[in-house]
Protein backbone atom coordinates (compact mmCIF):
# COMPACT_ATOMS: atom_id res chain seq x y z
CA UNK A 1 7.29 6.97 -7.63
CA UNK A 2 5.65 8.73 -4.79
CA UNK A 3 1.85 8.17 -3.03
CA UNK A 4 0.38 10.71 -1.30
CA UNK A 5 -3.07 10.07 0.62
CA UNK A 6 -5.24 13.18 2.16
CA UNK A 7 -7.31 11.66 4.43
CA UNK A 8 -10.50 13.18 6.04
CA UNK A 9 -10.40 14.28 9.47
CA UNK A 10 -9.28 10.92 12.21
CA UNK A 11 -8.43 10.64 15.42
CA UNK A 12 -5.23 9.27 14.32
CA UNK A 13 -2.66 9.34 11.51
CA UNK A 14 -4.11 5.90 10.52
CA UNK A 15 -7.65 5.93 11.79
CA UNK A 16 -6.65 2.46 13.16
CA UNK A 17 -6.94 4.33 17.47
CA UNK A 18 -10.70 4.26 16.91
CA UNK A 19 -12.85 1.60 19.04
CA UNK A 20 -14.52 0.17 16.37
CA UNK A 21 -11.90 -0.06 13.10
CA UNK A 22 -13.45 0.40 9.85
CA UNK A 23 -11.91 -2.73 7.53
CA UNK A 24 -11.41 -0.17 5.06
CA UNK A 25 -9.00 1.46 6.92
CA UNK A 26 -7.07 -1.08 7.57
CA UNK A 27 -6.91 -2.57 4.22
CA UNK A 28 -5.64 1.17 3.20
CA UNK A 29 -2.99 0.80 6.22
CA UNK A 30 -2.13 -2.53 4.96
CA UNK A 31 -1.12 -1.52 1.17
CA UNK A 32 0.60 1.31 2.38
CA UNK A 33 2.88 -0.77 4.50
CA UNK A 34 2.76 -3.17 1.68
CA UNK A 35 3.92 -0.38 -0.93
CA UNK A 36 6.70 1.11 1.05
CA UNK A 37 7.99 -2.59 1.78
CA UNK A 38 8.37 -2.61 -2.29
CA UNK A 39 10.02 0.57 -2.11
CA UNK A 40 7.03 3.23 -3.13
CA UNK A 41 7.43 6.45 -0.99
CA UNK A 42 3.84 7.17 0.57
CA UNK A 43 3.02 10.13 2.37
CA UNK A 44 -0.86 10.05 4.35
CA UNK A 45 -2.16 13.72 5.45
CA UNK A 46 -4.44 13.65 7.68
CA UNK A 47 -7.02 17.02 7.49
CA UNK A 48 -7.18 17.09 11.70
CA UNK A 49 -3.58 16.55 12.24
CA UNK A 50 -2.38 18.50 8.91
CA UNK A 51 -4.40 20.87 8.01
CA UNK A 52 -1.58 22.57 6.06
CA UNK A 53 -0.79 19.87 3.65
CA UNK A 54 -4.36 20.38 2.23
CA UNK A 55 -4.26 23.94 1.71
CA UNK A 56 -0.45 24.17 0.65
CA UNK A 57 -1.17 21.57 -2.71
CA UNK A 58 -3.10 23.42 -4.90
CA UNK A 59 -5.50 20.32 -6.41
CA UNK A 60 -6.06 18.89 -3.43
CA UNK A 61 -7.22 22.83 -2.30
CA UNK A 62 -9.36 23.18 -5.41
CA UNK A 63 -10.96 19.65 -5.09
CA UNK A 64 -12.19 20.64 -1.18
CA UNK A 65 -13.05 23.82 -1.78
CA UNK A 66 -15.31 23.03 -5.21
CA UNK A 67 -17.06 20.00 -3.28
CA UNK A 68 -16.46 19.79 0.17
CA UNK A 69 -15.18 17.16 2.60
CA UNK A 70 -16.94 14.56 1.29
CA UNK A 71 -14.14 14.24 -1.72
CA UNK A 72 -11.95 13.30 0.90
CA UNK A 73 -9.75 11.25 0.80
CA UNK A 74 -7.68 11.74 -1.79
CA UNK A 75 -4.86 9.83 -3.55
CA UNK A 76 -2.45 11.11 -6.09
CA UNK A 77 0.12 9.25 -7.85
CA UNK A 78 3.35 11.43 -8.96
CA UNK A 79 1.08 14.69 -8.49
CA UNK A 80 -1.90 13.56 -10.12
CA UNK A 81 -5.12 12.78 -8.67
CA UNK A 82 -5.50 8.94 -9.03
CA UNK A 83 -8.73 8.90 -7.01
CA UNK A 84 -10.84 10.64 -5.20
CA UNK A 85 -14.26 9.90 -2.59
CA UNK A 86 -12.92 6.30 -1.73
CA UNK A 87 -9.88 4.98 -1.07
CA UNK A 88 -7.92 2.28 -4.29
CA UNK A 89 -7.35 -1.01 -2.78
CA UNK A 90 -3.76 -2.47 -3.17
CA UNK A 91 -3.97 -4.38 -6.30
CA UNK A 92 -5.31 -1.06 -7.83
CA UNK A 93 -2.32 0.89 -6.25
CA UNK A 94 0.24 -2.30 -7.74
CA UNK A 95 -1.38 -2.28 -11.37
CA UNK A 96 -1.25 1.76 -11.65
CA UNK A 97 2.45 2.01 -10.67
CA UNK A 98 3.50 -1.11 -13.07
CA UNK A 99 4.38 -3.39 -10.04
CA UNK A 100 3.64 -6.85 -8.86
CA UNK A 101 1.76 -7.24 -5.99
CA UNK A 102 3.65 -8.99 -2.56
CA UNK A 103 2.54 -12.90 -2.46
CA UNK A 104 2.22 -12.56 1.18
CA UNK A 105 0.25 -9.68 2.38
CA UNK A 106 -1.10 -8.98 5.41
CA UNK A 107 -3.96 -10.64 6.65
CA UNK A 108 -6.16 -8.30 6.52
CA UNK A 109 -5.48 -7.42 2.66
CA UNK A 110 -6.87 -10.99 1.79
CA UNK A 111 -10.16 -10.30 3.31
CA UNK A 112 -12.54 -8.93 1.04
């Protein structure tokens, strides 16, 4: 099973450098740590750092160029787009791929 995130433009591969963090963010950094811990593969693209990645996979091309940045980011599960405009939060992620999620997660996946 393989994740594969195309971010919008950060400073960072995580967006986590910024001075002020957005939660979401983090929570998104947090299930992606959680996921490969369960042994998921997840790749995260970043459209600043990556530009390439976007143009070279040919949904994620035809999603920007029919609507624009503001689809981003993007997450596709096995190929497919899972979802688009806002990032799925862990359990989401866990209940897609048929998994359970981790008891302990990090703190800042309990924080809603």
């Amino acid at each position: 099973m393989k994740i594969e995130i195309y971010d919008p433009a950060m400073c960072c591969s995580s967006g986590l450098c910024r001075p002020s963090i957005d939660p979401v963010l983090v929570k998104m950094n947090d299930a992606v740590l959680a996921l490969k811990k369960q042994g998921i593969e997840v790749e995260r693209f970043n459209l600043a750092q990556q530009p390439k990645a976007f143009m070279e996979n040919l949904e994620v091309k035809s999603l920007l160029t029919k609507n624009g940045k503001k689809i981003l980011p993007i997450t596709l599960i096995n190929g497919k787009v899972f979802k688009r405009g806002e990032y799925p939060s862990y359990e989401e992620l866990c209940q897609t791929l048929d998994i359970e999620p981790l008891k302990s997660k990090p703190l800042s996946l309990q924080v809603k």
